[in-house]
N, C-alpha and C. Protein backbone atom coordinates (compact mmCIF):
# COMPACT_ATOMS: atom_id res chain seq x y z
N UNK A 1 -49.06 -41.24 -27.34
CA UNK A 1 -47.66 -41.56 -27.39
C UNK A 1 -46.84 -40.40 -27.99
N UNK A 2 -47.11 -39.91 -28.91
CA UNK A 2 -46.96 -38.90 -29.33
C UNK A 2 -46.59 -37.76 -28.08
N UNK A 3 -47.64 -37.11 -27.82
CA UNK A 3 -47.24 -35.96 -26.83
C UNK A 3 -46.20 -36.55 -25.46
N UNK A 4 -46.00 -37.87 -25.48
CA UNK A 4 -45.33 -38.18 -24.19
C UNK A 4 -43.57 -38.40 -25.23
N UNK A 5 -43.58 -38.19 -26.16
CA UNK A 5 -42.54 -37.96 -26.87
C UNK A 5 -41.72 -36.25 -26.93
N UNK A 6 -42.91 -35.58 -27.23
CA UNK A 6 -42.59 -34.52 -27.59
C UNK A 6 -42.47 -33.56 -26.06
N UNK A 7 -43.14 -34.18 -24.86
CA UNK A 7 -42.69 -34.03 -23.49
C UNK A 7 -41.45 -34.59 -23.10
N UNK A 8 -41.09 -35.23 -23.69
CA UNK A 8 -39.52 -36.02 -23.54
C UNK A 8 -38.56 -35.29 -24.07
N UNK A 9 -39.04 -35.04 -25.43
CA UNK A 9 -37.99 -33.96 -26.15
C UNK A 9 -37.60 -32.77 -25.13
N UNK A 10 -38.79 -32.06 -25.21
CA UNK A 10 -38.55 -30.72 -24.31
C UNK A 10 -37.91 -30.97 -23.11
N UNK A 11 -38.13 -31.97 -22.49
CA UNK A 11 -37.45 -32.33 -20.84
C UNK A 11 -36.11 -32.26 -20.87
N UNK A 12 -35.53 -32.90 -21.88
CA UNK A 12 -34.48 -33.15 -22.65
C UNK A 12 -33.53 -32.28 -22.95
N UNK A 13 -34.31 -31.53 -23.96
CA UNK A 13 -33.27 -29.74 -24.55
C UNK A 13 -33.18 -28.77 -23.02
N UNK A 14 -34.33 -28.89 -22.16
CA UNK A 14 -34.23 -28.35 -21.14
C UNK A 14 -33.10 -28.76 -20.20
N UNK A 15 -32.87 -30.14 -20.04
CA UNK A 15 -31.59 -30.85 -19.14
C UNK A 15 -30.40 -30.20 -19.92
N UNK A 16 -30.38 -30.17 -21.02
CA UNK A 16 -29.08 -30.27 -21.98
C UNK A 16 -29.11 -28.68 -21.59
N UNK A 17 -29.97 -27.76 -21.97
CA UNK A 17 -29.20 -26.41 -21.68
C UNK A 17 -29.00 -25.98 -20.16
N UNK A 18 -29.69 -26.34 -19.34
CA UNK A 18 -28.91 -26.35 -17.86
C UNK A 18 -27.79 -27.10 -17.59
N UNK A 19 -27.76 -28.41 -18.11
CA UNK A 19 -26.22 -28.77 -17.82
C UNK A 19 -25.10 -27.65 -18.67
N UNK A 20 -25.85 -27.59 -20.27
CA UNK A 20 -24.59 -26.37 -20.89
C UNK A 20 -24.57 -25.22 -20.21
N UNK A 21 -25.12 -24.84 -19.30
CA UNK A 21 -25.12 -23.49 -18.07
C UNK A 21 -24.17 -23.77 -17.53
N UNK A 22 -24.68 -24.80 -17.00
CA UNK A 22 -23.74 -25.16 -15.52
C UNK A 22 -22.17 -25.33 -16.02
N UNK A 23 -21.77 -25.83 -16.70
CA UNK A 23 -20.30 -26.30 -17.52
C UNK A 23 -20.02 -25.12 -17.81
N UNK A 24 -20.75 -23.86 -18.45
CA UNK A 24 -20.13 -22.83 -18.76
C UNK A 24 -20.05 -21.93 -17.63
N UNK A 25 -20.63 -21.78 -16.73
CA UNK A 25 -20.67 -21.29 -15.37
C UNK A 25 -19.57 -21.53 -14.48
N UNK A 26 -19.26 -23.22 -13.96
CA UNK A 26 -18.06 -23.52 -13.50
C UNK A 26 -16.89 -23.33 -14.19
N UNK A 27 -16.59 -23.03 -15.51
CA UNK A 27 -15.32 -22.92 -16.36
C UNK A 27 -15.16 -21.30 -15.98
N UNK A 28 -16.52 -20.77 -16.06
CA UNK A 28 -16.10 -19.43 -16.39
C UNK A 28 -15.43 -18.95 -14.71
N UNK A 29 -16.06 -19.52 -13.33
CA UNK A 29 -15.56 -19.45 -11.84
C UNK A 29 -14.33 -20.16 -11.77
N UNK A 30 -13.93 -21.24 -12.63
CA UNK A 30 -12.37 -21.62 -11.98
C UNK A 30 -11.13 -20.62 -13.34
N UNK A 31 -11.59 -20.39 -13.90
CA UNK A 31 -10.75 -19.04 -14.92
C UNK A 31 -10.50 -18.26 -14.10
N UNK A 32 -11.43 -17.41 -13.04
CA UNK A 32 -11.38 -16.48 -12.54
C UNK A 32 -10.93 -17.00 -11.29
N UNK A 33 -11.00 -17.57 -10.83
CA UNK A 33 -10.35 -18.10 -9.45
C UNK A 33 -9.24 -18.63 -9.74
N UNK A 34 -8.34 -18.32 -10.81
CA UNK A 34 -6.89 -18.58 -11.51
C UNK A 34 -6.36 -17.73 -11.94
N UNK A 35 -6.77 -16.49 -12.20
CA UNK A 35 -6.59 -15.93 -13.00
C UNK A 35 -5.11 -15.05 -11.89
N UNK A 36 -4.16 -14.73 -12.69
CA UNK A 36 -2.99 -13.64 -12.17
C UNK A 36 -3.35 -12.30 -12.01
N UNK A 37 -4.32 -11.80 -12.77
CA UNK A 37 -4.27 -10.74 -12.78
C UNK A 37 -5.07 -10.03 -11.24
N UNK A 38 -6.17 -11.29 -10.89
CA UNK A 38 -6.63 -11.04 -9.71
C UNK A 38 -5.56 -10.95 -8.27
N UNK A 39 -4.34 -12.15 -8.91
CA UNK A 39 -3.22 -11.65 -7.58
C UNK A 39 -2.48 -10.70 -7.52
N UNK A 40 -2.34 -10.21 -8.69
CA UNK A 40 -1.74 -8.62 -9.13
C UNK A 40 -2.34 -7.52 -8.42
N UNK A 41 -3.88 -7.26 -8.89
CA UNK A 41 -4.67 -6.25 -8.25
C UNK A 41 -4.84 -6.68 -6.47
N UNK A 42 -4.76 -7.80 -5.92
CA UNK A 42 -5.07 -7.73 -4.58
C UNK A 42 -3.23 -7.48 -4.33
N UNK A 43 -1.91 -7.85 -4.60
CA UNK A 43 -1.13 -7.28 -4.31
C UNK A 43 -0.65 -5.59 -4.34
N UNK A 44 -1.11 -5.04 -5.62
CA UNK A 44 -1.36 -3.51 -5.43
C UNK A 44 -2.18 -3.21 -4.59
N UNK A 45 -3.06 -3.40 -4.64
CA UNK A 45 -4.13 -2.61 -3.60
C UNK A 45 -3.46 -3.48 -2.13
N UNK A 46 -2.56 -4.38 -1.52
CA UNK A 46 -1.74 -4.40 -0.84
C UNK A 46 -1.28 -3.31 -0.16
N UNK A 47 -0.20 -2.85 -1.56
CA UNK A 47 0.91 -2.37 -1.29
C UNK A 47 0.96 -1.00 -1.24
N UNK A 48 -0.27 -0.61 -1.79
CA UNK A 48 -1.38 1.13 -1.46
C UNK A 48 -1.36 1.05 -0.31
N UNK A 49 -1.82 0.41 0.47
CA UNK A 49 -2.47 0.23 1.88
C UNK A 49 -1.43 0.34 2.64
N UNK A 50 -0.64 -0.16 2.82
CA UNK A 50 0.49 -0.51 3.92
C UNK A 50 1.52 0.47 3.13
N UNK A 51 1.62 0.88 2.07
CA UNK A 51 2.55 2.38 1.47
C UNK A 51 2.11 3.75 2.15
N UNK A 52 0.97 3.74 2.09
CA UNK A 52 -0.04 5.03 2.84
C UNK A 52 0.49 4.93 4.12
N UNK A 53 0.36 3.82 4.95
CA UNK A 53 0.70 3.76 6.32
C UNK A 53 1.72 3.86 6.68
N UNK A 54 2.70 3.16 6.19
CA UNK A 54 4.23 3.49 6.23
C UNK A 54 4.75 5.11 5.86
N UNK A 55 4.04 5.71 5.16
CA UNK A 55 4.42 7.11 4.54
C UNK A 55 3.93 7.68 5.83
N UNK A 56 3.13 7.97 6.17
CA UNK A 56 2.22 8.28 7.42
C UNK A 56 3.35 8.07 8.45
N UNK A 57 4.06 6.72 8.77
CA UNK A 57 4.80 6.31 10.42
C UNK A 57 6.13 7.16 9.94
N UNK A 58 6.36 7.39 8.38
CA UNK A 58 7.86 7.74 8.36
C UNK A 58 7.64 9.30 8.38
N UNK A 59 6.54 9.99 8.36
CA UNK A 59 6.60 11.35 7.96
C UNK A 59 6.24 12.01 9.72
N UNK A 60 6.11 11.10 10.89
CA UNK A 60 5.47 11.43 11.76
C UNK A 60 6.62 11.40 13.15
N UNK A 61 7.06 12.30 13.67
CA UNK A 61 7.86 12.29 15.01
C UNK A 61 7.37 13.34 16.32
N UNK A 62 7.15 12.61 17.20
CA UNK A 62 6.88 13.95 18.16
C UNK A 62 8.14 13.53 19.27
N UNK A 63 8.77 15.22 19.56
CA UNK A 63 9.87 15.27 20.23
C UNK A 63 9.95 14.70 21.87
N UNK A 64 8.37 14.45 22.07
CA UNK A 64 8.43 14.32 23.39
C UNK A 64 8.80 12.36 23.59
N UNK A 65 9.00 11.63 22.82
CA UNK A 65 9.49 10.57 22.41
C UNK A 65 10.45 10.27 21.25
N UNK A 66 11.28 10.77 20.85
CA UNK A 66 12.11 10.78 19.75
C UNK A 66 12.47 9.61 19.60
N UNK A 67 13.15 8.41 20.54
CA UNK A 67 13.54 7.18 20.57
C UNK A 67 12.11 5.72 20.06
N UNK A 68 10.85 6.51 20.65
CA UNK A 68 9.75 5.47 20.44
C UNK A 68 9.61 5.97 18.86
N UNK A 69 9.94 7.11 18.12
CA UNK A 69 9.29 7.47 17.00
C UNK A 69 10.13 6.80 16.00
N UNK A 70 11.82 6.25 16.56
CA UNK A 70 12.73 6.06 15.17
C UNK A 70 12.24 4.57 15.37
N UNK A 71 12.16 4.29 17.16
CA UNK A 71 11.36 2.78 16.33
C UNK A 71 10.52 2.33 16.00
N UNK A 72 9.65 3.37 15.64
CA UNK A 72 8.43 2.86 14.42
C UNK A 72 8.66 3.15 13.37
N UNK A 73 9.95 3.85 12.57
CA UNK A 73 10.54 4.27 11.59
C UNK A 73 11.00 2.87 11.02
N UNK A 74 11.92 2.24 12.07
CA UNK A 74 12.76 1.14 12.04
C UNK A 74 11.45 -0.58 11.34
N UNK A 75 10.70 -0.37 12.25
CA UNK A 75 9.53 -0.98 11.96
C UNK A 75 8.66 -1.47 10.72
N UNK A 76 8.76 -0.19 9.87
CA UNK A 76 8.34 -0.07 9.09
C UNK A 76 9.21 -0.09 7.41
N UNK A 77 10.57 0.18 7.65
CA UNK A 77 11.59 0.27 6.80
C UNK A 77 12.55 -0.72 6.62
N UNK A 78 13.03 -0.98 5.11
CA UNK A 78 14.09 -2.09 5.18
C UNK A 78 15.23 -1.71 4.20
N UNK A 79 16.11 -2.50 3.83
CA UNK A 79 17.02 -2.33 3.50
C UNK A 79 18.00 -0.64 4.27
N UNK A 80 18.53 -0.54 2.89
CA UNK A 80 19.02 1.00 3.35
C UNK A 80 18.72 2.11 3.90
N UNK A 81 16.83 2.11 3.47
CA UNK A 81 16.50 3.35 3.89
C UNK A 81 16.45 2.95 5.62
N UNK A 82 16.27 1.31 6.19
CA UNK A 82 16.65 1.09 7.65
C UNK A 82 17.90 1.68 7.93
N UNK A 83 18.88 1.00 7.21
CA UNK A 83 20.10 1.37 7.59
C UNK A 83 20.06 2.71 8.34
N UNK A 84 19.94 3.44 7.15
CA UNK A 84 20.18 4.98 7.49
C UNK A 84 18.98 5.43 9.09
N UNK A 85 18.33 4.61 9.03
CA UNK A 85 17.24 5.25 10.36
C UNK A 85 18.05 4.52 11.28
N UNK A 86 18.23 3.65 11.64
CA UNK A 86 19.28 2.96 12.58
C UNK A 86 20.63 3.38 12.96
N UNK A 87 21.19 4.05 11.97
CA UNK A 87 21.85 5.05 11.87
C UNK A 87 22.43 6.14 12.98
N UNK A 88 20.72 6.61 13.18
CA UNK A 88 20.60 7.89 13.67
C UNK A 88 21.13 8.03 14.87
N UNK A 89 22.17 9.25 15.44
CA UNK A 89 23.26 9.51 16.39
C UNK A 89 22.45 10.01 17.80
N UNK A 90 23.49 9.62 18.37
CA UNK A 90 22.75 10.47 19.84
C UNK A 90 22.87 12.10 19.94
N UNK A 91 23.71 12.38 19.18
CA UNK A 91 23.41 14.31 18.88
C UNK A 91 22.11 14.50 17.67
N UNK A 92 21.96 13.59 16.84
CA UNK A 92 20.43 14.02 15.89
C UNK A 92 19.16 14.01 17.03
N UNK A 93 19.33 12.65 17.54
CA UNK A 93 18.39 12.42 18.51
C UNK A 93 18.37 13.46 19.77
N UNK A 94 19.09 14.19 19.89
CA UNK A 94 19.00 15.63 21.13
C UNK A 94 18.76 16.25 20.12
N UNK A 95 19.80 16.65 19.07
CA UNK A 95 18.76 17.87 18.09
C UNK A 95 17.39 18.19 17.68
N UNK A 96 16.68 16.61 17.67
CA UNK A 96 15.23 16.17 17.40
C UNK A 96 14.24 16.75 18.78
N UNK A 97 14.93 16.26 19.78
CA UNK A 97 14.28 16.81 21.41
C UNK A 97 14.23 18.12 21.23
N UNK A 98 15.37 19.10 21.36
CA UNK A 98 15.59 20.09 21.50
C UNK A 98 15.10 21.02 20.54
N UNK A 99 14.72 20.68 19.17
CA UNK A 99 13.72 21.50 18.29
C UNK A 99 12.19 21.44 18.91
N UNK A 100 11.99 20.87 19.89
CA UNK A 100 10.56 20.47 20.19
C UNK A 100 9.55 21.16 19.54
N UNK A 101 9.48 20.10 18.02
CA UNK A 101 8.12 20.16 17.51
C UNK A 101 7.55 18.86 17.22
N UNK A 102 6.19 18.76 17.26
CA UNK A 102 5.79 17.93 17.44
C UNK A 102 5.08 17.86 14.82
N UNK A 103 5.98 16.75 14.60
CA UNK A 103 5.68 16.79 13.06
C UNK A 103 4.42 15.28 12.77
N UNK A 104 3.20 16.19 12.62
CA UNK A 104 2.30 14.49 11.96
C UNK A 104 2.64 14.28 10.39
N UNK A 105 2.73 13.62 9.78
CA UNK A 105 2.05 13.49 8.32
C UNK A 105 0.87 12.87 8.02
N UNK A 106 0.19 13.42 7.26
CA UNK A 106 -1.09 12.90 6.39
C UNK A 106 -1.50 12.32 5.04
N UNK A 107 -1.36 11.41 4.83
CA UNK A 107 -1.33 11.05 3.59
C UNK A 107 -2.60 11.39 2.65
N UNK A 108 -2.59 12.50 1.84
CA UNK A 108 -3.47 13.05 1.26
C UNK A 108 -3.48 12.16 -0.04
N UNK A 109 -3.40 11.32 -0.87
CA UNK A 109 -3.29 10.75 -2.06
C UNK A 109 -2.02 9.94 -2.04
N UNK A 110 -2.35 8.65 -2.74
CA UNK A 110 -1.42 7.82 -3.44
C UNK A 110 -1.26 6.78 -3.88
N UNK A 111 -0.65 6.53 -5.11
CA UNK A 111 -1.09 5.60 -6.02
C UNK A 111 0.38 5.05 -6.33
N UNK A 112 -0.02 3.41 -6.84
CA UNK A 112 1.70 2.61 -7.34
C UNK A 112 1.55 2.93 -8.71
N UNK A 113 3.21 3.38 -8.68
CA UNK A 113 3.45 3.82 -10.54
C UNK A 113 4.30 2.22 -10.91
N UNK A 114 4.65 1.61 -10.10
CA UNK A 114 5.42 0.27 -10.54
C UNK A 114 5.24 -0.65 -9.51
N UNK A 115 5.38 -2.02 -10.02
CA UNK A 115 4.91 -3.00 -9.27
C UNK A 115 5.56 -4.81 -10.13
N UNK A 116 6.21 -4.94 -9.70
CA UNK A 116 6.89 -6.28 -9.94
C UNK A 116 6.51 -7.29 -8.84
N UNK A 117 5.70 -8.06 -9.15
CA UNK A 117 5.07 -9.23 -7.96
C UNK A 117 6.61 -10.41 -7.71
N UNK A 118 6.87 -10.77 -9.01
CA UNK A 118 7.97 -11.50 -9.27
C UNK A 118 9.28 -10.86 -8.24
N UNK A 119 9.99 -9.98 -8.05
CA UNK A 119 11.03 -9.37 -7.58
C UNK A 119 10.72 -9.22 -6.25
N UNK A 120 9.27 -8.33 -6.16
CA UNK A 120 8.74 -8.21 -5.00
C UNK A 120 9.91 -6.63 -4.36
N UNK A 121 9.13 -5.74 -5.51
CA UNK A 121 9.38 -4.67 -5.78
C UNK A 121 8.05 -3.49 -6.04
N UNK A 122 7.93 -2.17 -5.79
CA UNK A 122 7.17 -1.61 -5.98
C UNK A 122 7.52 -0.16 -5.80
N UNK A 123 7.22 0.52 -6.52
CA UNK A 123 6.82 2.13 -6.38
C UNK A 123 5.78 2.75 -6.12
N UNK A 124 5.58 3.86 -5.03
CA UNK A 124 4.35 4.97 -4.93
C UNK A 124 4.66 6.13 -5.28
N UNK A 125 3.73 6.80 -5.94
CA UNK A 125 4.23 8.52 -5.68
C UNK A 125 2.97 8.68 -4.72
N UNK A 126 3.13 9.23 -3.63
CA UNK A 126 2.86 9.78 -2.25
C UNK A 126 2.13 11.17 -2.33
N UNK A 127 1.16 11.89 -1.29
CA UNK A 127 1.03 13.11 -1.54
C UNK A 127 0.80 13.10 -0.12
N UNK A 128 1.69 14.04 0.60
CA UNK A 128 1.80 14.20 2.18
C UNK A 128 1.48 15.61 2.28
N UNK A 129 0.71 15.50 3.69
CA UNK A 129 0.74 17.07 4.24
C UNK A 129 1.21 16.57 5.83
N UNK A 130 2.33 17.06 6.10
CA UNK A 130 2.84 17.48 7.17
C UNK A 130 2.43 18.44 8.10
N UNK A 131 2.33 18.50 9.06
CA UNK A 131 1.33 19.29 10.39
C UNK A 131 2.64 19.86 11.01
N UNK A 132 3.37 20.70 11.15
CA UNK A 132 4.37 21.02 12.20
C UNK A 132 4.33 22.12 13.56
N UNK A 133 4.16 21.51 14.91
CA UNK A 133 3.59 22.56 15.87
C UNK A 133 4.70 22.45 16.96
N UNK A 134 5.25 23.04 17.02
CA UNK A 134 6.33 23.71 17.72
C UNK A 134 6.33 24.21 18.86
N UNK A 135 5.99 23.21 19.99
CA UNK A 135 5.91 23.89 21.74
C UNK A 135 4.83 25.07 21.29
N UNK A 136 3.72 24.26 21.06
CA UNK A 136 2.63 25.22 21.83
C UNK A 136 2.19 26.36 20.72
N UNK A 137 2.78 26.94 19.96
CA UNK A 137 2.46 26.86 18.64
C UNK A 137 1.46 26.96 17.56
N UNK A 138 0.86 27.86 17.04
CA UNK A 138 -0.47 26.45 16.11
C UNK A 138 0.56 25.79 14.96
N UNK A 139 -0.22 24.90 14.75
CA UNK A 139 0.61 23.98 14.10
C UNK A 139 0.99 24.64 12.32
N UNK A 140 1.73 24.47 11.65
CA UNK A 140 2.08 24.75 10.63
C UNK A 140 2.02 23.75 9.39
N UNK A 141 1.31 23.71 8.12
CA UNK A 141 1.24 22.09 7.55
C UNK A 141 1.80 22.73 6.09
N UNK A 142 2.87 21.41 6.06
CA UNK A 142 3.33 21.69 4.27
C UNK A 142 3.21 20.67 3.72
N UNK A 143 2.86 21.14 2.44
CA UNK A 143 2.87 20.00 1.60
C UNK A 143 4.11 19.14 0.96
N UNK A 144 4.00 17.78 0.55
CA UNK A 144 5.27 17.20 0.26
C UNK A 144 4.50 16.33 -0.82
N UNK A 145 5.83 16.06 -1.83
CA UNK A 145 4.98 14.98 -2.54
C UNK A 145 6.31 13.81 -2.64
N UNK A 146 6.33 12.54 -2.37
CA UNK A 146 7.34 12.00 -2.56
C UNK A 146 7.18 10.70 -3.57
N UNK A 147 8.65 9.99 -3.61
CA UNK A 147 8.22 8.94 -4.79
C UNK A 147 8.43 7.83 -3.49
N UNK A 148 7.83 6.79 -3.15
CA UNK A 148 8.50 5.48 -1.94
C UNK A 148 8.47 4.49 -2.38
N UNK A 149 9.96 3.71 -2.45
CA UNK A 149 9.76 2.51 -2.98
C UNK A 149 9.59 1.30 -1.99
N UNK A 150 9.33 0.31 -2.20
CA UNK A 150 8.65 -0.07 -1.59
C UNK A 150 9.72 -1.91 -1.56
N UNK A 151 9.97 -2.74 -0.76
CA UNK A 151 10.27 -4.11 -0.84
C UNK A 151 9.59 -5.49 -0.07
N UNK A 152 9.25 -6.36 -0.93
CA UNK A 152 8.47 -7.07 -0.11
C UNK A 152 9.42 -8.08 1.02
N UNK A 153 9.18 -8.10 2.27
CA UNK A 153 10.09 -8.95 3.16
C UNK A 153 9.37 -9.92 3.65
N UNK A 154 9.98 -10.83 4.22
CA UNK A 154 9.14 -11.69 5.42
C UNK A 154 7.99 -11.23 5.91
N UNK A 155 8.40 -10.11 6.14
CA UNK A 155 6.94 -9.68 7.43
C UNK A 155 6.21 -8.64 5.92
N UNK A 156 6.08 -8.40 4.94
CA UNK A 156 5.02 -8.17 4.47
C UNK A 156 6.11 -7.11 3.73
N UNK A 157 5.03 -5.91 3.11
CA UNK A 157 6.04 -4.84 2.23
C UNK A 157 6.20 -3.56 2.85
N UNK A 158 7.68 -3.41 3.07
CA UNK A 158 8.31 -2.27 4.11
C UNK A 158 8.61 -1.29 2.61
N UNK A 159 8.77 0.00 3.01
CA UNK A 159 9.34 0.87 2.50
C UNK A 159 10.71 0.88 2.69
N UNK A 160 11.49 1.23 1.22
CA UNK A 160 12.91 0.50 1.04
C UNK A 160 13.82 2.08 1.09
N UNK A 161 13.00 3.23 0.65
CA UNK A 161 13.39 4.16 -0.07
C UNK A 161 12.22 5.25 0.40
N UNK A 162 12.39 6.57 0.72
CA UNK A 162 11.47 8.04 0.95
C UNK A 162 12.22 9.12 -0.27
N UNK A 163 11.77 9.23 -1.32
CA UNK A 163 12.54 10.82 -1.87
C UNK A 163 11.50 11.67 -1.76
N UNK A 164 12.13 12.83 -1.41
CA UNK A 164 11.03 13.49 -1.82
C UNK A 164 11.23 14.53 -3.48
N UNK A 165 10.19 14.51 -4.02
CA UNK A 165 10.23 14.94 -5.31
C UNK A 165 9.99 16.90 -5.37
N UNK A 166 10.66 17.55 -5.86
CA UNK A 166 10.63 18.99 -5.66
C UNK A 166 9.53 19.35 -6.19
N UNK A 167 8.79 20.04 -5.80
CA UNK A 167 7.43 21.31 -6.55
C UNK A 167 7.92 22.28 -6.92
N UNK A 168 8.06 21.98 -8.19
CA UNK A 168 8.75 23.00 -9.45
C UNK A 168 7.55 24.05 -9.78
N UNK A 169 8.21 25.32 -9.80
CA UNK A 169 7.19 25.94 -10.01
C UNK A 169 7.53 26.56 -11.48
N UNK A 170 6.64 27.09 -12.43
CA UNK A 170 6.78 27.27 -13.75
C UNK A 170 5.62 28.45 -14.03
């Protein structure tokens, strides 16, 4: 009787610390499956993603389509910085033809320096290399570094704003 006691005990402390597993296990998975900070980091790493790409559609025109290129400009941009691409005149748009070069950008680096989930606001600083080849040409590439801000809309987060930031030399 004895050992069918002390087999009971142990059965026992054994149930009790797998259930205290399990309770601390599920607390510790619904914390984390709550947690803000996880919607924070999947909204940055968002707004990296589709900032890169947008920097990329806004830094990119080839003359042999000038009209298909502002509307992927348009596409991609909102507020003012749309405005101003919507903007664009039927003498820019022959000036754009008539330089015939063909400009890619590359987004070499970039990271958000600000990020408001609440506002649905954001900043990148950007690191572009531009390709410029000019009817035939080899192509020519400069570097750019810009700041893009960024707004979240209906259809997801457009770029609101392009500056570009000067390379000061010292």
């Amino acid at each position: 009787m004895a050992r069918e006691v002390t087999v009971f005990r142990v059965v026992l402390g054994v149930f009790v610390l797998a259930l205290a597993f399990a309770g601390w296990g599920g607390w510790t998975w619904f914390r984390a499956g709550n947690d803000d900070s996880i919607a924070y980091a999947t909204a940055r790493d968002e707004v990296l993603v589709m900032g890169r790409e947008q920097v990329a559609t806004l830094t990119t025109l080839d003359y042999h389509d000038v009209d298909g290129g502002i509307a992927k400009w348009l596409a991609v941009s909102t507020g003012g910085l749309r405005d101003e691409l919507a903007a664009t005149d039927a003498t820019t748009r022959k000036s754009l033809k008539d330089g015939a070069t063909v400009a890619t950008g590359r987004v070499l680096d970039a990271a958000v320096s600000e990020l408001d989930t609440r506002t649905g606001a954001a900043k990148l600083l950007v690191s572009v290399e531009i390709s410029n080849a000019k009817d035939g040409a080899p192509p020519v590439a400069k570097r750019n570094r810009f700041v893009a801000a960024m707004a979240l809309t209906d259809d997801g987060w457009k770029l609101s704003a392009l500056d570009q930031v000067s390379l000061g030399t010292r």
